[in-house]
N, C-alpha and C. Protein backbone atom coordinates (compact mmCIF):
# COMPACT_ATOMS: atom_id res chain seq x y z
N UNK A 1 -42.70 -20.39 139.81
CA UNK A 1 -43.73 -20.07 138.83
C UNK A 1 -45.10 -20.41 139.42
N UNK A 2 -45.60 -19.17 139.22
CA UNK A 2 -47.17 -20.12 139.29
C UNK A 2 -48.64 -18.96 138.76
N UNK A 3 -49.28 -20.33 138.15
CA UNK A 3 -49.94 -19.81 136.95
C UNK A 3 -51.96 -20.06 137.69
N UNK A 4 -52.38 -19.20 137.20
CA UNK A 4 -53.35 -18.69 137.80
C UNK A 4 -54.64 -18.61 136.64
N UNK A 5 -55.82 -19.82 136.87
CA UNK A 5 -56.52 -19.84 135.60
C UNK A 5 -57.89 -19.62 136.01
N UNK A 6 -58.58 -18.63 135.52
CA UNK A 6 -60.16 -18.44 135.83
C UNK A 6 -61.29 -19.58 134.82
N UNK A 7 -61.21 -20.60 135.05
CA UNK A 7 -62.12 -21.66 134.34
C UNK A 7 -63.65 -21.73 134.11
N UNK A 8 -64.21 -22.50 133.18
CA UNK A 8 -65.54 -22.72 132.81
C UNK A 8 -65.22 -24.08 134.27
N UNK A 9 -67.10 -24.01 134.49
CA UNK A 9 -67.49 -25.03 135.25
C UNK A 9 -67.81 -26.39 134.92
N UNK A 10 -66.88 -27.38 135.82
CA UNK A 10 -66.64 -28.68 134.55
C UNK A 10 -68.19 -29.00 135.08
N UNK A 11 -68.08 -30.47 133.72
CA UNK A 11 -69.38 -31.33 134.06
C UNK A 11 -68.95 -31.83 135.13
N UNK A 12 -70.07 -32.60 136.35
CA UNK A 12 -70.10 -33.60 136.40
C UNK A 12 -69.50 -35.02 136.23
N UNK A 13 -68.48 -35.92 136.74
CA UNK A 13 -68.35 -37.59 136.17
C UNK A 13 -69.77 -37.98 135.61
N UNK A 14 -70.53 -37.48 135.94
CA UNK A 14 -71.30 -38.24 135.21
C UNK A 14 -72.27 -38.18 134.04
N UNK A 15 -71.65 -36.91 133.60
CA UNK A 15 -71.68 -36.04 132.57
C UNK A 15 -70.70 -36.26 131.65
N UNK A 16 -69.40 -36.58 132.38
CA UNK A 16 -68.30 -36.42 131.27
C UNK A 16 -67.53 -37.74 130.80
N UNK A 17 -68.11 -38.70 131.24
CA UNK A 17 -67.55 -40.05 130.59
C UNK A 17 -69.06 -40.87 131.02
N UNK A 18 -68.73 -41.92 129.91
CA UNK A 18 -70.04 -42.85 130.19
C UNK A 18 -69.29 -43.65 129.64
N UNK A 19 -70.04 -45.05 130.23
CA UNK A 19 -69.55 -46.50 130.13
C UNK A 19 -70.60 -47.20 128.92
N UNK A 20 -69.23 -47.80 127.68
CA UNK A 20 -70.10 -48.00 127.02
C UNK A 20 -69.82 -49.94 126.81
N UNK A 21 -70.35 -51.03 126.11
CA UNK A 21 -69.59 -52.47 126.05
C UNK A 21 -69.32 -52.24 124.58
N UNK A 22 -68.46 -53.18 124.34
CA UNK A 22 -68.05 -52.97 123.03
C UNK A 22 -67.54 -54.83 123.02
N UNK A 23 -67.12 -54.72 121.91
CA UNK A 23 -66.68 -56.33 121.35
C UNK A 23 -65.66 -56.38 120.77
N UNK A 24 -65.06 -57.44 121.00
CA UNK A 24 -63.68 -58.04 120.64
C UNK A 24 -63.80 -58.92 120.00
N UNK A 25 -62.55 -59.19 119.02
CA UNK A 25 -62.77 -60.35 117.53
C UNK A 25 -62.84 -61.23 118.48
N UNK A 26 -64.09 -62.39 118.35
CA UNK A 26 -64.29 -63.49 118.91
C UNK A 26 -65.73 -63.52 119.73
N UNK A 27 -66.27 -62.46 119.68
CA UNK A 27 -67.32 -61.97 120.06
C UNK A 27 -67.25 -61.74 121.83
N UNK A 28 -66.35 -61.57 122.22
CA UNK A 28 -66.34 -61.35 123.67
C UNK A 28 -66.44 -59.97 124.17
N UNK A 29 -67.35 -59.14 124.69
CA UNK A 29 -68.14 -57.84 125.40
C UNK A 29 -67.06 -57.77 126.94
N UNK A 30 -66.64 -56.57 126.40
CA UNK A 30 -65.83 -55.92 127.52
C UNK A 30 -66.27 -54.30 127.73
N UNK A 31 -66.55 -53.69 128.53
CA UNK A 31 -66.82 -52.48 129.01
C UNK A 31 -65.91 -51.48 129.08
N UNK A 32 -66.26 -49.91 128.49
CA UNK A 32 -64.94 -49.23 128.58
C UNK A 32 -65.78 -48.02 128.52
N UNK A 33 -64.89 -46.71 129.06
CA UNK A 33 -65.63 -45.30 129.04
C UNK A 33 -65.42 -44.84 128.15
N UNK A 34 -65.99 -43.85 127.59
CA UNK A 34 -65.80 -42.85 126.81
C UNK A 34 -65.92 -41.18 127.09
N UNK A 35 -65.26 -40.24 126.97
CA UNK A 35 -65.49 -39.21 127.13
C UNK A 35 -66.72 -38.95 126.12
N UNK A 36 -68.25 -38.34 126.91
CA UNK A 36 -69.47 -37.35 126.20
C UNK A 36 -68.94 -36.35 125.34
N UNK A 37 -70.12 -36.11 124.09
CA UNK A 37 -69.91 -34.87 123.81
C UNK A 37 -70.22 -33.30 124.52
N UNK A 38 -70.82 -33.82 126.08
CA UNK A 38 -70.64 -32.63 126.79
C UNK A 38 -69.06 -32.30 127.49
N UNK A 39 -68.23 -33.78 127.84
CA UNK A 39 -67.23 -33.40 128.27
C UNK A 39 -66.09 -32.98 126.89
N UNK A 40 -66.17 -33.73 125.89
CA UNK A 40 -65.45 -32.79 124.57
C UNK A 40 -65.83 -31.48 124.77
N UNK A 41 -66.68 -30.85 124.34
CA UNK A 41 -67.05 -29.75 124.53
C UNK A 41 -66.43 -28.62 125.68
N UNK A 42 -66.61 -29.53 126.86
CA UNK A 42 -66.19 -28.77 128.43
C UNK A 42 -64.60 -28.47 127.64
N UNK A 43 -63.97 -29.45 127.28
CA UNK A 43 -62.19 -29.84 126.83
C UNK A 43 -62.11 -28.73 125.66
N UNK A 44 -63.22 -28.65 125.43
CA UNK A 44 -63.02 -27.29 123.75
C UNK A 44 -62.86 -25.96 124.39
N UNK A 45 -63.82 -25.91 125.01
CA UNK A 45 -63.52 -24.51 125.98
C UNK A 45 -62.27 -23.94 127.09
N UNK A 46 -61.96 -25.49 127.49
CA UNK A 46 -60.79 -25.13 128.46
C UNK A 46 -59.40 -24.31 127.27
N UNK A 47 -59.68 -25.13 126.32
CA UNK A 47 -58.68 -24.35 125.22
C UNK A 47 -58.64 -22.58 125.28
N UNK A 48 -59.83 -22.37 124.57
CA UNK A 48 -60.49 -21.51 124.41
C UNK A 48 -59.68 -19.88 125.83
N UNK A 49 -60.10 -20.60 126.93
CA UNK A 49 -59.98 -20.02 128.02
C UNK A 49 -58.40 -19.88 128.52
N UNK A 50 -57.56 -21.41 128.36
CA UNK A 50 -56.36 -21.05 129.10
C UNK A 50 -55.81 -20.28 127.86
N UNK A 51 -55.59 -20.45 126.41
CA UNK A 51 -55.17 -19.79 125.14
C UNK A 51 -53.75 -20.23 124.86
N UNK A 52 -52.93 -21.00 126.00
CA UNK A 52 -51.52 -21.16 125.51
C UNK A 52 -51.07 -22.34 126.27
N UNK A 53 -49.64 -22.95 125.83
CA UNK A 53 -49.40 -23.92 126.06
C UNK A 53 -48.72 -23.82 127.31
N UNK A 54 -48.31 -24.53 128.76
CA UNK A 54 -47.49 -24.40 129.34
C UNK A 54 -46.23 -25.34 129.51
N UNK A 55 -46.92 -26.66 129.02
CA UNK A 55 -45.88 -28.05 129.37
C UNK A 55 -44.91 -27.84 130.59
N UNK A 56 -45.94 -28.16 131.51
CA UNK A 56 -44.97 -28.33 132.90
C UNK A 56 -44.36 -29.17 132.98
N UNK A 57 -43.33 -29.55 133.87
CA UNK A 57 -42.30 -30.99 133.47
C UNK A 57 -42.31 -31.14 134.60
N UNK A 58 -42.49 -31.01 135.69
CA UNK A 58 -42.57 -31.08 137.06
C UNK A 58 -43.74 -30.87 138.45
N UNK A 59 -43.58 -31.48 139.22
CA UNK A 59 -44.82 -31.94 140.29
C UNK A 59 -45.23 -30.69 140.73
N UNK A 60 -46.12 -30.26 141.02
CA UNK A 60 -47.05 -29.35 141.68
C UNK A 60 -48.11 -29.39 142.23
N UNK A 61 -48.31 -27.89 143.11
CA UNK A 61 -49.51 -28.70 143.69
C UNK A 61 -50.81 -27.60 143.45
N UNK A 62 -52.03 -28.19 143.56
CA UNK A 62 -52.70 -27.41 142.73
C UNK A 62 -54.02 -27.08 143.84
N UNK A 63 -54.40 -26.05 143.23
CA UNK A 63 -55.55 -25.77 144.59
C UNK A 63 -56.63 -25.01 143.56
N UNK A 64 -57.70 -25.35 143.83
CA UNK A 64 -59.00 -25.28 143.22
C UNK A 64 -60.24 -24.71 143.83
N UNK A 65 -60.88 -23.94 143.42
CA UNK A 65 -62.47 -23.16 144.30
C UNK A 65 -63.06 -23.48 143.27
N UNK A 66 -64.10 -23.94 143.43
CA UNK A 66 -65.29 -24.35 142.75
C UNK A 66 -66.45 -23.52 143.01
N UNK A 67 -66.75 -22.61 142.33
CA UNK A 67 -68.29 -22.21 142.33
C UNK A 67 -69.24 -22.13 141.46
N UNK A 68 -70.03 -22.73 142.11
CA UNK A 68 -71.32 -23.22 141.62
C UNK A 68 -72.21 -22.39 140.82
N UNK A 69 -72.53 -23.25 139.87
CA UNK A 69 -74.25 -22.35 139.41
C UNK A 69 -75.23 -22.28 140.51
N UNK A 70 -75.28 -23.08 141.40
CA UNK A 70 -76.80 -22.92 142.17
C UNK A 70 -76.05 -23.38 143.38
N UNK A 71 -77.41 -23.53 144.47
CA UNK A 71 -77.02 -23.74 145.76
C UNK A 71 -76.91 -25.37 145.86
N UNK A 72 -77.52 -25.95 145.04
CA UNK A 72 -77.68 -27.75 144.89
C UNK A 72 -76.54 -28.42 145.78
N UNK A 73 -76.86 -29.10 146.52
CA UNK A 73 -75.82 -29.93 147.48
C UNK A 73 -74.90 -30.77 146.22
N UNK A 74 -73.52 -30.91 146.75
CA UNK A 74 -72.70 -31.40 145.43
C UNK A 74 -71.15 -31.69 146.03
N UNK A 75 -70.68 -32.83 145.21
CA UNK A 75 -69.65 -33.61 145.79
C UNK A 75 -68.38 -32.87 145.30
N UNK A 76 -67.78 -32.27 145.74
CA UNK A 76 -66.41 -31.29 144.66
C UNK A 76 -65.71 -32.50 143.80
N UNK A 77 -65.73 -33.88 144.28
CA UNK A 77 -65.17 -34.97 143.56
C UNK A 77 -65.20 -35.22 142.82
N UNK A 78 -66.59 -35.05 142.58
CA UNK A 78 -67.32 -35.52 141.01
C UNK A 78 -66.93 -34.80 139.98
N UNK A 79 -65.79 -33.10 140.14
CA UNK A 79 -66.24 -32.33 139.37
C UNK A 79 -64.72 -32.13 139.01
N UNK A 80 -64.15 -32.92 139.52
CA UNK A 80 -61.75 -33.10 139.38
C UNK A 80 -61.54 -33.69 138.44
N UNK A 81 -62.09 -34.89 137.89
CA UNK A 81 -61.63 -35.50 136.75
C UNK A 81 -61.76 -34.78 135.90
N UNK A 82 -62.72 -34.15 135.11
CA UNK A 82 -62.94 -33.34 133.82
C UNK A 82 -62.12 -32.47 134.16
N UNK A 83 -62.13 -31.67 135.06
CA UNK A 83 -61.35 -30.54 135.42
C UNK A 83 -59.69 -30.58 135.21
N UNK A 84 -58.78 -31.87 135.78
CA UNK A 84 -57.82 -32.25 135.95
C UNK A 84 -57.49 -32.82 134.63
N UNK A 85 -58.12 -33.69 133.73
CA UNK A 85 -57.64 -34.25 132.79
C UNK A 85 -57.92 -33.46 131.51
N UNK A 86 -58.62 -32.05 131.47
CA UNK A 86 -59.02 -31.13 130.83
C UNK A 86 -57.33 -30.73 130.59
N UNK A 87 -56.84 -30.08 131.80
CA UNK A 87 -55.63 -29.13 132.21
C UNK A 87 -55.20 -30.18 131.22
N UNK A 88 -54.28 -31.71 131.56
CA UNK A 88 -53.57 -32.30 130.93
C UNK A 88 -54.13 -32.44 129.22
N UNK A 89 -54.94 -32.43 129.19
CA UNK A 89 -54.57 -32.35 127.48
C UNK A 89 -54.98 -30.57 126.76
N UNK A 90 -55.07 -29.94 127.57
CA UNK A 90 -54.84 -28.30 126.86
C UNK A 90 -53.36 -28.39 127.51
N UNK A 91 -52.47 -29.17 127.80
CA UNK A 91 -50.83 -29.23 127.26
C UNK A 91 -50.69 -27.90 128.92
N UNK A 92 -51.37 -28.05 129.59
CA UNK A 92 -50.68 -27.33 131.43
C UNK A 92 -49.94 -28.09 131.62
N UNK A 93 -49.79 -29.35 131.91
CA UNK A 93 -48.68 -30.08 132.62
C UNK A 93 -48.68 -31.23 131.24
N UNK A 94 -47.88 -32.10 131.89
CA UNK A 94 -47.63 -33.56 130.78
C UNK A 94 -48.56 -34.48 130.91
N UNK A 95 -48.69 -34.74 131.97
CA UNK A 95 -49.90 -35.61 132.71
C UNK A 95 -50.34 -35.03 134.26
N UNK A 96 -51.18 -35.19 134.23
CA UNK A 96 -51.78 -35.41 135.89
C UNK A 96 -51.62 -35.89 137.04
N UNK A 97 -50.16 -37.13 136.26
CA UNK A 97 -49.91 -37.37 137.93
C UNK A 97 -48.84 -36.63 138.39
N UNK A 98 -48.78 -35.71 137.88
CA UNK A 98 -47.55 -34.38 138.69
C UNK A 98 -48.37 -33.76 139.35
N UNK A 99 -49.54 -33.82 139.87
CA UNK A 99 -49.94 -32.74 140.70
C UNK A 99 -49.60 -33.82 142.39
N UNK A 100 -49.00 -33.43 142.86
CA UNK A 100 -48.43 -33.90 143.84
C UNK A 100 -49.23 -33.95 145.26
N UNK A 101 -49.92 -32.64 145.07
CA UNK A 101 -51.33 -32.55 146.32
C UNK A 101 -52.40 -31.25 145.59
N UNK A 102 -53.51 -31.30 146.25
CA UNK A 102 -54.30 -31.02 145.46
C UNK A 102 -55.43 -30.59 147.02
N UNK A 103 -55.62 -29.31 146.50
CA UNK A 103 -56.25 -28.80 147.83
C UNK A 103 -57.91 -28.08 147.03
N UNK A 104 -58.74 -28.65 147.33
CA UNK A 104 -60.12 -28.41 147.06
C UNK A 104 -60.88 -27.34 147.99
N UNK A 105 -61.63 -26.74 147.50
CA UNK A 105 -62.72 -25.88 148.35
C UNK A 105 -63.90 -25.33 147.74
N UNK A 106 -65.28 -24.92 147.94
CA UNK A 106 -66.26 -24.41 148.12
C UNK A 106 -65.95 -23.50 148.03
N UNK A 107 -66.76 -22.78 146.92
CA UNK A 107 -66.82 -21.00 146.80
C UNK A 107 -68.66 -20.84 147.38
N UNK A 108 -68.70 -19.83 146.90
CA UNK A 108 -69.76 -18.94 146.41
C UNK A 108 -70.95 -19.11 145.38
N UNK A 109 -72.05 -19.53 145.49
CA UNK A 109 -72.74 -19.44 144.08
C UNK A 109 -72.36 -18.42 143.16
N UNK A 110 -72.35 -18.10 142.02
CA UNK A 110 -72.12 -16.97 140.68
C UNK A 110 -72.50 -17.68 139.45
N UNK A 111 -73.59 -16.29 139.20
CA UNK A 111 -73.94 -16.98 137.69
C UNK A 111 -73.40 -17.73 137.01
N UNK A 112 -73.67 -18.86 136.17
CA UNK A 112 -73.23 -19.24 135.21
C UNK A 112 -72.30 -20.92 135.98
N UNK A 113 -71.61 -20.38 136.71
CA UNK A 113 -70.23 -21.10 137.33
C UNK A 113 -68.88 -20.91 136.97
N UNK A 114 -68.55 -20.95 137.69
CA UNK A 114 -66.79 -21.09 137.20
C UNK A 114 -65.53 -21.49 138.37
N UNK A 115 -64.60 -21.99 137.96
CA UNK A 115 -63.41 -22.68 138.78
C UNK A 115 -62.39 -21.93 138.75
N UNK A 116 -61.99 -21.57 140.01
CA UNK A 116 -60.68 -21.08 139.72
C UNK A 116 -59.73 -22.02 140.09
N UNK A 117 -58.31 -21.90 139.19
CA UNK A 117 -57.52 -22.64 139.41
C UNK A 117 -55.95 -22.52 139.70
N UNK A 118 -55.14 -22.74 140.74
CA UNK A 118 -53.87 -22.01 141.13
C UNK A 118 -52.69 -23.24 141.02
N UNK A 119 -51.42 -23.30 140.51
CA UNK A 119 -51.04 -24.35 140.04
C UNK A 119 -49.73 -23.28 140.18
N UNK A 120 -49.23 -24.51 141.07
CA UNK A 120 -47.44 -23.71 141.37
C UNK A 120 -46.68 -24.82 141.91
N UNK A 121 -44.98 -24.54 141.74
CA UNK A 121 -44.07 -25.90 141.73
C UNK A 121 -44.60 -26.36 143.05
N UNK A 122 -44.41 -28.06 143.47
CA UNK A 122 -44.23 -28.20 144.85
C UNK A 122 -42.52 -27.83 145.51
């Protein structure tokens, strides 16, 4: 099997979770992230786009092109988490750690942006 997804362009990490402190009975401040309402949003659309459920039950490996809105120098790293933990809760796999290897690349600038995404058994 293997399933083949034309994606919106995720945020940023640093767009899509922020670190916020919070408090514990006793008054003790511990730090924790939260997903933004830009990365909810990014997660509303991935819906939107894949349209159905797949529940993978097994490891795969997944390969990704990223292209950009602009020419801006940019880390493809920064841009896997939203992307990856998007897939796992629009219900593609169970979790994320089934992707077993994970092969990244550089596209093309194109309006707007967008990711493509290729996801097949290992």
């Amino acid at each position: 099997m293997c399933i083949e997804l034309e994606l919106p362009y995720p945020p940023t990490l640093n767009h899509y979770r922020t670190p916020v402190t919070r408090k514990r009975k006793g008054g003790k401040s511990y730090a924790t992230l939260i997903t933004t309402p830009n990365g909810e949003q990014y997660k509303k659309s991935l819906w939107q786009h894949i349209g159905k459920v797949y529940n993978i039950d097994y490891d795969v490996h997944v390969s990704i092109t990223l292209y950009p809105k602009t020419k801006a120098k940019y880390d493809v790293d920064n841009y896997l988490k939203a992307l990856l933990d998007g897939l796992t809760e629009c219900k593609v796999w169970l979790d994320d750690s089934q992707v077993a290897s994970l092969y990244v690349e550089k596209g093309e600038v194109v309006k707007g942006g967008k990711v493509f995404v290729k996801i097949s058994k290992k």
